[in-house]
PDB file of N, CA and C in Angstrom:
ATOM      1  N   UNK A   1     112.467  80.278 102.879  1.00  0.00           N
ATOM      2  CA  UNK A   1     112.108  80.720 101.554  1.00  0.00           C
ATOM      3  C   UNK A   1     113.374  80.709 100.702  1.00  0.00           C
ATOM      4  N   UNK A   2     113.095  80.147  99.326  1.00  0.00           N
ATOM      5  CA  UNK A   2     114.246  79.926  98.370  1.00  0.00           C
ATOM      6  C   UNK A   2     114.745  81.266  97.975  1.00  0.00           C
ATOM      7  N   UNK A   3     115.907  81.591  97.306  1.00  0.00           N
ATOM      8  CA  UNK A   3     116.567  82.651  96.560  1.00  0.00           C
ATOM      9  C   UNK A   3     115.518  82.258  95.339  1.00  0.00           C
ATOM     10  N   UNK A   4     114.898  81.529  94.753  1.00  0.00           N
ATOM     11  CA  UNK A   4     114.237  81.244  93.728  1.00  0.00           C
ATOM     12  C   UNK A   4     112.755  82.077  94.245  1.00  0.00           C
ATOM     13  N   UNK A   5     112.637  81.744  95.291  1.00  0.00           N
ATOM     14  CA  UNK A   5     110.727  82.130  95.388  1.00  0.00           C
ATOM     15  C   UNK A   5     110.954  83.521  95.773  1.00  0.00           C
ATOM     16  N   UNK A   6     111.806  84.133  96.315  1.00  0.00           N
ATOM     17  CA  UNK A   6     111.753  85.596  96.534  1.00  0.00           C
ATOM     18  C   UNK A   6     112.151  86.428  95.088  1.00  0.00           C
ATOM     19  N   UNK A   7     112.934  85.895  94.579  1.00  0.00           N
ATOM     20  CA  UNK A   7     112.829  86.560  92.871  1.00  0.00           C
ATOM     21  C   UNK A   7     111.420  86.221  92.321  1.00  0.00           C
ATOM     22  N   UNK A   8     110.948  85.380  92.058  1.00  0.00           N
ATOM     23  CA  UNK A   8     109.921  84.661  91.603  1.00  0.00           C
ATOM     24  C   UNK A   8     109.086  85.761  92.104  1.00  0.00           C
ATOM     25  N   UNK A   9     108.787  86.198  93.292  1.00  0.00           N
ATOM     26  CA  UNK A   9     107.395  87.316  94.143  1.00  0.00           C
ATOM     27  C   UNK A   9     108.326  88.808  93.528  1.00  0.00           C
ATOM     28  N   UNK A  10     109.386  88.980  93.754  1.00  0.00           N
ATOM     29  CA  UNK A  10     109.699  90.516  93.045  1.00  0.00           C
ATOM     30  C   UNK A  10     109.527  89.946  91.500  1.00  0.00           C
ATOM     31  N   UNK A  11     109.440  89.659  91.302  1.00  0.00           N
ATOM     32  CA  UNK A  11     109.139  89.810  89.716  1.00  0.00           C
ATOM     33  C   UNK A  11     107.758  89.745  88.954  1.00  0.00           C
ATOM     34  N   UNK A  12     107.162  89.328  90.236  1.00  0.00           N
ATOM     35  CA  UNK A  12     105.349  89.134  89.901  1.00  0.00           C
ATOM     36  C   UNK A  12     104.917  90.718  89.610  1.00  0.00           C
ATOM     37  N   UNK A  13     104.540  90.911  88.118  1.00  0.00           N
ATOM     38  CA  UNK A  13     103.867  92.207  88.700  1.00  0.00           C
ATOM     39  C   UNK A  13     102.583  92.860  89.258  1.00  0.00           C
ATOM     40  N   UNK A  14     101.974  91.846  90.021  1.00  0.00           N
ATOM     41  CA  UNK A  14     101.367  92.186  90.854  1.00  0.00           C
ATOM     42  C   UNK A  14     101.594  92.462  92.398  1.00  0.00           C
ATOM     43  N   UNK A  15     102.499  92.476  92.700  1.00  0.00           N
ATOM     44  CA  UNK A  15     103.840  92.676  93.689  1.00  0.00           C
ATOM     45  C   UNK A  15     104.125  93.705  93.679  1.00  0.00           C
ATOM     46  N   UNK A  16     104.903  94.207  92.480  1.00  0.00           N
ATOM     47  CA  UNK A  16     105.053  95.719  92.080  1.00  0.00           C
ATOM     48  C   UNK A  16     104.058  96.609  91.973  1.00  0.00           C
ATOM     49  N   UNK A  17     102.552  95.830  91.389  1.00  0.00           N
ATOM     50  CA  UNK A  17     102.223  97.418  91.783  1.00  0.00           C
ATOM     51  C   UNK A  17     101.655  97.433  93.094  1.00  0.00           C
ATOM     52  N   UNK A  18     101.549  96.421  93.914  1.00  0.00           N
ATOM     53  CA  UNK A  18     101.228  96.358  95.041  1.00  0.00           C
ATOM     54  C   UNK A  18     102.355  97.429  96.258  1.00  0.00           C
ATOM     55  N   UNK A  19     103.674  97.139  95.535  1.00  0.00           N
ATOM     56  CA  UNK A  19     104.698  98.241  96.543  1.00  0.00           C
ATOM     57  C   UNK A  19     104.571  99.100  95.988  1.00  0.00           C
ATOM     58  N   UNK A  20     104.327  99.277  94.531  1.00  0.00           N
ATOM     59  CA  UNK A  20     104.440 100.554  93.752  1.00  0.00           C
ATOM     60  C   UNK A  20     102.851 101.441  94.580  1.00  0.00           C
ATOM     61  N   UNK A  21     101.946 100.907  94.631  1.00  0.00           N
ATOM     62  CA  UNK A  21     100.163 101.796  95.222  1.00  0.00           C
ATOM     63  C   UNK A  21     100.826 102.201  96.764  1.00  0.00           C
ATOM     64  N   UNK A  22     100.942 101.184  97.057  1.00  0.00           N
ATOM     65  CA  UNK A  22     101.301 101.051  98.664  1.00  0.00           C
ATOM     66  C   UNK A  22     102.416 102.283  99.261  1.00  0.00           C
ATOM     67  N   UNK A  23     103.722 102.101  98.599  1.00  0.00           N
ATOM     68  CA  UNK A  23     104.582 103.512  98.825  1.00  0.00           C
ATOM     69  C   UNK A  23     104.237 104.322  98.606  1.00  0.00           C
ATOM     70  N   UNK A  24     103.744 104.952  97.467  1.00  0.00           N
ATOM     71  CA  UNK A  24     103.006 106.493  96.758  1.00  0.00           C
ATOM     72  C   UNK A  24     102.075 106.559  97.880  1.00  0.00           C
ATOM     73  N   UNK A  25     101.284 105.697  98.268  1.00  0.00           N
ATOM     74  CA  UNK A  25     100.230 106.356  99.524  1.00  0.00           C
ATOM     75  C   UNK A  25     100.487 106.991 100.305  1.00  0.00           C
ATOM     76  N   UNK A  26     101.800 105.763 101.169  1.00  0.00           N
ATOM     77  CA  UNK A  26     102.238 106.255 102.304  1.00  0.00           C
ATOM     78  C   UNK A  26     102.890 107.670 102.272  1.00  0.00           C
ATOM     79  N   UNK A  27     103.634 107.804 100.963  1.00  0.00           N
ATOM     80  CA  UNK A  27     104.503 108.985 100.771  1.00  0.00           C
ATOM     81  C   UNK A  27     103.158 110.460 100.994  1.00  0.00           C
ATOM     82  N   UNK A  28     102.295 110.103 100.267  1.00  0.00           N
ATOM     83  CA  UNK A  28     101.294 111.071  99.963  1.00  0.00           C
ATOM     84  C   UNK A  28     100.763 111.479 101.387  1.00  0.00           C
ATOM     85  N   UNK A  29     100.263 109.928 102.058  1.00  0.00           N
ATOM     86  CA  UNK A  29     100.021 110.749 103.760  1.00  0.00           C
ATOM     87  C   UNK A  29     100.713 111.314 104.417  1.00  0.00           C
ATOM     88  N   UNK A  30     102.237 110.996 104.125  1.00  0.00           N
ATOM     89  CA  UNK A  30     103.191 111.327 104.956  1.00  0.00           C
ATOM     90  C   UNK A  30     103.404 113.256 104.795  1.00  0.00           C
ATOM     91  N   UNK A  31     103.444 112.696 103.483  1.00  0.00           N
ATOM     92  CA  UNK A  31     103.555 114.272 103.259  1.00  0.00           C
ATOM     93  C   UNK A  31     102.561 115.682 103.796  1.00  0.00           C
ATOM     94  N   UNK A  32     101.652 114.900 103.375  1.00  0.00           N
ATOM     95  CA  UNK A  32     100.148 115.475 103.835  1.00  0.00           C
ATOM     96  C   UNK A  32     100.490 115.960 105.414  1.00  0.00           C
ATOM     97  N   UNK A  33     100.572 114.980 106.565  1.00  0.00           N
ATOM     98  CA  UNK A  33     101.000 115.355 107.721  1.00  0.00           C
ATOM     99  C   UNK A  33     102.131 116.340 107.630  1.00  0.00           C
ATOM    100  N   UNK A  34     103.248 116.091 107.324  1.00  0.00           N
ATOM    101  CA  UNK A  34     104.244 117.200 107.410  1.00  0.00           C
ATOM    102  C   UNK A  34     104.049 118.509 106.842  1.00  0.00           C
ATOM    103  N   UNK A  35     102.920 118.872 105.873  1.00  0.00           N
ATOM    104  CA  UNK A  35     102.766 120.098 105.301  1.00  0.00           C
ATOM    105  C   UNK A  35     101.559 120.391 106.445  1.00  0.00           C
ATOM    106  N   UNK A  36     100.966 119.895 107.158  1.00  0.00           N
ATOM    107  CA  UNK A  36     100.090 120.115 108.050  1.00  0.00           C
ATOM    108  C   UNK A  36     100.656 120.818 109.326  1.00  0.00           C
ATOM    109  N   UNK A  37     100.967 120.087 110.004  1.00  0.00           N
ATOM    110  CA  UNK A  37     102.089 120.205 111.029  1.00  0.00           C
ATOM    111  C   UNK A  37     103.213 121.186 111.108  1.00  0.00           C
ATOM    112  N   UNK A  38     103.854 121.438 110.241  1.00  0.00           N
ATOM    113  CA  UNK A  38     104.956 122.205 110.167  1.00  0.00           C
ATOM    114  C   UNK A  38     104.361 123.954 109.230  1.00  0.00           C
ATOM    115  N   UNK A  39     103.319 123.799 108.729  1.00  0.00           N
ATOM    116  CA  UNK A  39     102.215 125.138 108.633  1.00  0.00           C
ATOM    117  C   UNK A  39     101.440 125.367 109.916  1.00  0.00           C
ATOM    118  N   UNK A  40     101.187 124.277 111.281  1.00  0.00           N
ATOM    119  CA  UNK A  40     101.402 124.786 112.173  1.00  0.00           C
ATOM    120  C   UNK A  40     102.409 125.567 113.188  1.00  0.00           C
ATOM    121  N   UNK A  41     103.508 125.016 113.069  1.00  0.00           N
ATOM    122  CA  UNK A  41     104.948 125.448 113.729  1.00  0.00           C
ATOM    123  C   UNK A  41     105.306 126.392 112.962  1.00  0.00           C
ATOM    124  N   UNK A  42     105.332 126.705 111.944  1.00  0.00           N
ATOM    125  CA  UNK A  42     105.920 128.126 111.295  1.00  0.00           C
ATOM    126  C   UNK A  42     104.913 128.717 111.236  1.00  0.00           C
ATOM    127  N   UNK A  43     103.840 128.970 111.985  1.00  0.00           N
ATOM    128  CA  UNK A  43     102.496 129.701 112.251  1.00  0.00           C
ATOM    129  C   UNK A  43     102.902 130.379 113.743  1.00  0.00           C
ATOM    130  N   UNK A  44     102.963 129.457 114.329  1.00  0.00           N
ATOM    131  CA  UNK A  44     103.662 129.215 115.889  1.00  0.00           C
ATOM    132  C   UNK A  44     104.584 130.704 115.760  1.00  0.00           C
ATOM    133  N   UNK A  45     105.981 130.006 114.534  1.00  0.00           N
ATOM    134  CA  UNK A  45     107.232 130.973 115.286  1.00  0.00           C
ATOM    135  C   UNK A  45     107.078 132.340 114.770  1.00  0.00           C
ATOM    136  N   UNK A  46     106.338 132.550 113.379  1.00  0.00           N
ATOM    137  CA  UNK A  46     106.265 133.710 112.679  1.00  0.00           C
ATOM    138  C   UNK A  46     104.873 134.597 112.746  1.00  0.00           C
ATOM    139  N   UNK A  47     104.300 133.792 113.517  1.00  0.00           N
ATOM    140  CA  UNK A  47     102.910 134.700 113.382  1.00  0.00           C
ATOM    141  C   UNK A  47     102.113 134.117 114.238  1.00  0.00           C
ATOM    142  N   UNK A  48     102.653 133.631 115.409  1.00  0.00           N
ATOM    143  CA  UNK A  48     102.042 133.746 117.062  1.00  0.00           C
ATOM    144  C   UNK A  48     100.550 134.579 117.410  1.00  0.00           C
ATOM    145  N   UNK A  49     100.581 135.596 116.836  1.00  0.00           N
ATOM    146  CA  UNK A  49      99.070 136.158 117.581  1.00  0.00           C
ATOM    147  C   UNK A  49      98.211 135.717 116.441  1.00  0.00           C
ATOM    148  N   UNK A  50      98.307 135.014 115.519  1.00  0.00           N
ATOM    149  CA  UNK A  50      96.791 134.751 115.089  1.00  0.00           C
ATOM    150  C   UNK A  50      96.633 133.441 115.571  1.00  0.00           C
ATOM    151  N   UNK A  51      96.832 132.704 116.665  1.00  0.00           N
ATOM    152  CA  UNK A  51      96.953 131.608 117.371  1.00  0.00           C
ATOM    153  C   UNK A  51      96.408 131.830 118.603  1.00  0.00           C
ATOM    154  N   UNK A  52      96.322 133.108 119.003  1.00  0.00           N
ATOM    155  CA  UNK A  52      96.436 134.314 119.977  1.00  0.00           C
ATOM    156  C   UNK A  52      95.263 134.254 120.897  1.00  0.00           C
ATOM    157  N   UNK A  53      94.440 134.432 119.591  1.00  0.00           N
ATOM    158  CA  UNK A  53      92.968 134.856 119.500  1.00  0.00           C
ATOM    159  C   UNK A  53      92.108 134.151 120.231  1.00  0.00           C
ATOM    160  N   UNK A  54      91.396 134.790 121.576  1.00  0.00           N
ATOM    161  CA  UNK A  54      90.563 134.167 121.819  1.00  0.00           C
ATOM    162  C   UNK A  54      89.368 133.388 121.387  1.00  0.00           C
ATOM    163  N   UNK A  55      88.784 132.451 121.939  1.00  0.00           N
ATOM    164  CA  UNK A  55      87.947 131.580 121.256  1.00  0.00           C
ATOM    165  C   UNK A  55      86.758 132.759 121.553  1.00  0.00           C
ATOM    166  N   UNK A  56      86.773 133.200 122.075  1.00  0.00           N
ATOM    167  CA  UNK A  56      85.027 133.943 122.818  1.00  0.00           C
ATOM    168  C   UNK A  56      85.481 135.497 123.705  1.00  0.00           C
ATOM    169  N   UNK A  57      84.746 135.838 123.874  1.00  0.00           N
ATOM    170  CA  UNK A  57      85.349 137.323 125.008  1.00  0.00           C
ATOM    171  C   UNK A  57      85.306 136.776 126.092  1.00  0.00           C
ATOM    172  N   UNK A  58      86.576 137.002 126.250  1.00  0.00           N
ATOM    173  CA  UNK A  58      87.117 136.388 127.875  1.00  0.00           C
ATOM    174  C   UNK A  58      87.553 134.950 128.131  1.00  0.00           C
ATOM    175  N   UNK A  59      87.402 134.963 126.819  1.00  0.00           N
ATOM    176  CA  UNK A  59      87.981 133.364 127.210  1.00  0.00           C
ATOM    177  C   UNK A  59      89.432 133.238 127.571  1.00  0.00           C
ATOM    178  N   UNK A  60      89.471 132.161 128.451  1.00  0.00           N
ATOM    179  CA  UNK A  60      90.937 132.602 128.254  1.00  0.00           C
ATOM    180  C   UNK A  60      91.732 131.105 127.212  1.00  0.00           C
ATOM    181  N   UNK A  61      90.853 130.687 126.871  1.00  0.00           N
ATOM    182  CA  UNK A  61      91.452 129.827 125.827  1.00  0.00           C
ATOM    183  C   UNK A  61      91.605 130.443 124.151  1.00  0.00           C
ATOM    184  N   UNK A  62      92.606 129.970 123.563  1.00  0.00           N
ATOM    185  CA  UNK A  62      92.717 130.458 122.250  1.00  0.00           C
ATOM    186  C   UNK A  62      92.619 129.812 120.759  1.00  0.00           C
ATOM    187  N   UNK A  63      92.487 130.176 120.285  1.00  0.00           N
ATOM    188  CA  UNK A  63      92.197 129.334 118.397  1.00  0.00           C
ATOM    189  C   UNK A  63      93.469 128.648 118.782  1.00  0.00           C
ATOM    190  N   UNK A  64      94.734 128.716 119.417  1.00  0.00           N
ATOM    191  CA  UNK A  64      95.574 127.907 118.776  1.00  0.00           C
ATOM    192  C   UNK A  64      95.311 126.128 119.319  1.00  0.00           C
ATOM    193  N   UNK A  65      94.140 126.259 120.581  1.00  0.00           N
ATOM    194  CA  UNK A  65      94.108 124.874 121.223  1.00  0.00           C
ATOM    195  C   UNK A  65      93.634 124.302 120.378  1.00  0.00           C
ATOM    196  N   UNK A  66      92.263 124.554 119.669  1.00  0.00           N
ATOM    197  CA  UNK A  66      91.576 123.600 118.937  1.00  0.00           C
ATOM    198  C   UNK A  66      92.172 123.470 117.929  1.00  0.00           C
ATOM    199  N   UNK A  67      92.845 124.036 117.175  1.00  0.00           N
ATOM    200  CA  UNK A  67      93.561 123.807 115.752  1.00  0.00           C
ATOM    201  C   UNK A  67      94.787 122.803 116.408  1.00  0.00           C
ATOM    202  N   UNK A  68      95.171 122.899 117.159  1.00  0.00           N
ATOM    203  CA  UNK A  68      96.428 121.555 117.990  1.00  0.00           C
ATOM    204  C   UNK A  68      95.895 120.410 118.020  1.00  0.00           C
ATOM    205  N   UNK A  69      94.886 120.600 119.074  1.00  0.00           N
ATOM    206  CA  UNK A  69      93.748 119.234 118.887  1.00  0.00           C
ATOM    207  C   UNK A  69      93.674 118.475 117.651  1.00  0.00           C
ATOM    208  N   UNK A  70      93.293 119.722 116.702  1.00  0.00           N
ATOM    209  CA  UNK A  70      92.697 119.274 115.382  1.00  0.00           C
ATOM    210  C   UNK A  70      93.585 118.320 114.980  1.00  0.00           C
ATOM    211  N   UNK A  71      95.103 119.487 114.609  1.00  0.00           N
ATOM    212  CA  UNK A  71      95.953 118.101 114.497  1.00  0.00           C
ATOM    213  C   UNK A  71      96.174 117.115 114.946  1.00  0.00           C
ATOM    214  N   UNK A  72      96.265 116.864 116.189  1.00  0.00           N
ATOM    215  CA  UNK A  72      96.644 115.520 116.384  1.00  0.00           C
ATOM    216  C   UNK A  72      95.527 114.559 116.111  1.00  0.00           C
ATOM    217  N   UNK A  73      94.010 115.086 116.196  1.00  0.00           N
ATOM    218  CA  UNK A  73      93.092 114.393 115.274  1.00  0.00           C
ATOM    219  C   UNK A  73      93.201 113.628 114.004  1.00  0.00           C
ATOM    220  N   UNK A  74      93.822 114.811 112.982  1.00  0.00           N
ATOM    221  CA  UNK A  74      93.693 114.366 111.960  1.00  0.00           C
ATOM    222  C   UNK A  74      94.764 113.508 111.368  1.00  0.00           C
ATOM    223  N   UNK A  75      95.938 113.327 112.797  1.00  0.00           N
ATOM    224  CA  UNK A  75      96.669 112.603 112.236  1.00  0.00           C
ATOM    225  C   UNK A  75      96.492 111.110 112.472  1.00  0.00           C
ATOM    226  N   UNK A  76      95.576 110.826 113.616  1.00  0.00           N
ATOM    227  CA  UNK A  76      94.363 109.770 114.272  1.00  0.00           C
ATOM    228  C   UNK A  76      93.435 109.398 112.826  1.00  0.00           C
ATOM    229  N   UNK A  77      93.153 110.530 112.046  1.00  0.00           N
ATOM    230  CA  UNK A  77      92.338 109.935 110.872  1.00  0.00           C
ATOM    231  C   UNK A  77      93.129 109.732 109.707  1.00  0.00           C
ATOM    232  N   UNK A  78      93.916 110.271 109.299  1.00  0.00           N
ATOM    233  CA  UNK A  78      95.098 109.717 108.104  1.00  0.00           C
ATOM    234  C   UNK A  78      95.279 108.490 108.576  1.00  0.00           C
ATOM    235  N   UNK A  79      96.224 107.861 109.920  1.00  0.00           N
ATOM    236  CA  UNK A  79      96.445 106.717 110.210  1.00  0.00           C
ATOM    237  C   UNK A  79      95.464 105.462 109.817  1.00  0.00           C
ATOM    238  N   UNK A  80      94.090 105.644 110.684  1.00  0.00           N
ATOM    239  CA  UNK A  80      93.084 104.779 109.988  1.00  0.00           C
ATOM    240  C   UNK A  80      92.410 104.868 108.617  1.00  0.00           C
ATOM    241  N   UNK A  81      92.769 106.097 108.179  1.00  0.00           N
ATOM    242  CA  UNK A  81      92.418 105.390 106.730  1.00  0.00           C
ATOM    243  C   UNK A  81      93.807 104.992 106.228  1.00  0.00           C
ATOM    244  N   UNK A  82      95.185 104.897 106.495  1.00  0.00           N
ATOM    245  CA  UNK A  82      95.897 103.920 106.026  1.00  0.00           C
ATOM    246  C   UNK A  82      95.633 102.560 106.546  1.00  0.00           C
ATOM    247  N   UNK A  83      95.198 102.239 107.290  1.00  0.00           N
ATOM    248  CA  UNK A  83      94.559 100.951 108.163  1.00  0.00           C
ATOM    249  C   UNK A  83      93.289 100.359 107.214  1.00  0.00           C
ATOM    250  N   UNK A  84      92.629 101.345 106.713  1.00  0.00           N
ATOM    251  CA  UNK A  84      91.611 100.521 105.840  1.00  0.00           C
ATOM    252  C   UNK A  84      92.045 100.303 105.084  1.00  0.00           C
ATOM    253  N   UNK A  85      92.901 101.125 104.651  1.00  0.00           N
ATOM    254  CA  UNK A  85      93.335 100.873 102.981  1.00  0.00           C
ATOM    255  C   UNK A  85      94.399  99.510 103.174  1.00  0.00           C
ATOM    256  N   UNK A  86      95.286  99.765 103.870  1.00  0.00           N
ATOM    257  CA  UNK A  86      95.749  98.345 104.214  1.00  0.00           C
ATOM    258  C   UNK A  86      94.583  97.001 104.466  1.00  0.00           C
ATOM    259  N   UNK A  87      94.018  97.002 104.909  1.00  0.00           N
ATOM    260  CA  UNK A  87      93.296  95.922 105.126  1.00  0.00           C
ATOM    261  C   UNK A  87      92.375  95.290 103.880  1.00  0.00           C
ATOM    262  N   UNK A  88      91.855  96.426 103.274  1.00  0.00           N
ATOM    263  CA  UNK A  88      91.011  96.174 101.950  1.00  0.00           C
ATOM    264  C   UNK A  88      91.383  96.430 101.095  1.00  0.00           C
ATOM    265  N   UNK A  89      92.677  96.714 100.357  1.00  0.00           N
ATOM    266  CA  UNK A  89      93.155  96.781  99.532  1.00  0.00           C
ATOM    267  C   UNK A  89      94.362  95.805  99.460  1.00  0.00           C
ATOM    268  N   UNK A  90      95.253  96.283 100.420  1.00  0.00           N
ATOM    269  CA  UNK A  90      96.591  95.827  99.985  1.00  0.00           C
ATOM    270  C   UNK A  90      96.654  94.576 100.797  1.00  0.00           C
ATOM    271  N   UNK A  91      95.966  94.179 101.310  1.00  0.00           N
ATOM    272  CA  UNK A  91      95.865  92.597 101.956  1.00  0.00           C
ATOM    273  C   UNK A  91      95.009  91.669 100.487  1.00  0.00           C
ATOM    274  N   UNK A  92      94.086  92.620 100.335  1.00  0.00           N
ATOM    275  CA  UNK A  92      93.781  91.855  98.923  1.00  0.00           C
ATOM    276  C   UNK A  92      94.551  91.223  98.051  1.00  0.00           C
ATOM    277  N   UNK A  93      95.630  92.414  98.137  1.00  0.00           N
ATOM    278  CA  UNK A  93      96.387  91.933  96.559  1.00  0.00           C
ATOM    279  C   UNK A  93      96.993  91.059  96.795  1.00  0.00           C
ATOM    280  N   UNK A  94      97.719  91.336  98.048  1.00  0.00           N
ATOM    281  CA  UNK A  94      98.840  90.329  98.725  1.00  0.00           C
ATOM    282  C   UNK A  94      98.131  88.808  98.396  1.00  0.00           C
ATOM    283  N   UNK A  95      97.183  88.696  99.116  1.00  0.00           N
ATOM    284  CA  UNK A  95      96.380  87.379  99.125  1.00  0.00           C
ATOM    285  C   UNK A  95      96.437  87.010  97.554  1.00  0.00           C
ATOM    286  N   UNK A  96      95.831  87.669  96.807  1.00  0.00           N
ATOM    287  CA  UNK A  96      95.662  87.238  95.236  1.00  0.00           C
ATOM    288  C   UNK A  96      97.588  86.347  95.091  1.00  0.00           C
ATOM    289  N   UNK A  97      97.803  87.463  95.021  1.00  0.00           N
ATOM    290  CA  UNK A  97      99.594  87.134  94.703  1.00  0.00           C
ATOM    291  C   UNK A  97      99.950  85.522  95.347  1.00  0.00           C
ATOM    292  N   UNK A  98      99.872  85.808  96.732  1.00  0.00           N
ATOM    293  CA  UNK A  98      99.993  84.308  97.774  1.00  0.00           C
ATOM    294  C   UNK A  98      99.189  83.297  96.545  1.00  0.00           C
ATOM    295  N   UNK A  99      97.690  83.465  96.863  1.00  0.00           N
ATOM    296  CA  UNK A  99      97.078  82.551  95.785  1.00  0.00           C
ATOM    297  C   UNK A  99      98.249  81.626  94.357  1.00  0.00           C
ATOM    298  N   UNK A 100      98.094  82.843  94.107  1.00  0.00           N
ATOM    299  CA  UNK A 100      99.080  82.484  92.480  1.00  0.00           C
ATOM    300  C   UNK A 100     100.160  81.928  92.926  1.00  0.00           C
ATOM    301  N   UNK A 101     101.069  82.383  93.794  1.00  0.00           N
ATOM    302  CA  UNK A 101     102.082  81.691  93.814  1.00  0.00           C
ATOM    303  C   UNK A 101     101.913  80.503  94.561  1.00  0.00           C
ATOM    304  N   UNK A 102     101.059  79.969  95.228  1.00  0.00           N
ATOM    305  CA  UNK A 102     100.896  79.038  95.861  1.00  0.00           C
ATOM    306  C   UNK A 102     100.379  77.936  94.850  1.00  0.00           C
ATOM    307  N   UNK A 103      99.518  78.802  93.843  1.00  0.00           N
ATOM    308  CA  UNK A 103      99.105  77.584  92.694  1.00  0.00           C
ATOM    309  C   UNK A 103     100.507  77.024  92.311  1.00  0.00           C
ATOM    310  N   UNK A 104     101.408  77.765  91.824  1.00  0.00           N
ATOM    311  CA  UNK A 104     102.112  77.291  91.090  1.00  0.00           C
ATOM    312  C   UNK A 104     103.273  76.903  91.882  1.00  0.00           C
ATOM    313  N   UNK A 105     103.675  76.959  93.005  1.00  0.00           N
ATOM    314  CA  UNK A 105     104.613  75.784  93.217  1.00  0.00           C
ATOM    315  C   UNK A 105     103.948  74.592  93.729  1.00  0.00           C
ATOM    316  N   UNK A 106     102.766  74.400  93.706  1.00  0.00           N
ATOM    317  CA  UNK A 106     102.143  73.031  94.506  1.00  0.00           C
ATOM    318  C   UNK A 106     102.137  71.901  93.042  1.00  0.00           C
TER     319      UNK A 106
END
């Protein structure tokens, strides 16, 4: 690939907003997980017994398993919906972009 065709694609702005949608997402899931996760762990170090709590009388399992679970669930479902969104979105654009630029150097 030329020093010409890689300026040529950063300068498309359909490129930009393609990194521009694409980063803000990721940032947004990312974040999303870490305010998730780490409101678990400072749950954990500062306030242990409401984690405590049995699920049932006598159980000897506690609210904190399924809310663990949960997380690592939901970080199983953030992932695939970045996977769709990658696939039906930002493969879209990409393709459009390829398109165009393919018109025009042929």
């Amino acid at each position: 690939m030329t020093v010409q065709t890689v300026d040529e694609i950063k300068n498309n702005p359909k490129y930009q907003e393609l990194v521009r949608k694409r980063s803000r997402f990721a940032w947004m899931l990312t974040i999303l997980m870490l305010l998730v996760y780490y409101a678990f762990i400072m749950t954990i170090a500062f306030k242990p017994e409401l984690l405590a709590v049995p699920i049932a009388d006598g159980s000897v399992i506690s609210i904190g398993i399924p809310i663990g679970i949960a997380i690592i669930l939901f970080s199983f479902a953030i992932t695939g919906l970045y996977v769709y969104r990658a696939n039906n979105v930002y493969d879209v654009m990409l393709d459009e972009i390829k398109a165009e630029l393919g018109a025009k150097n042929v």
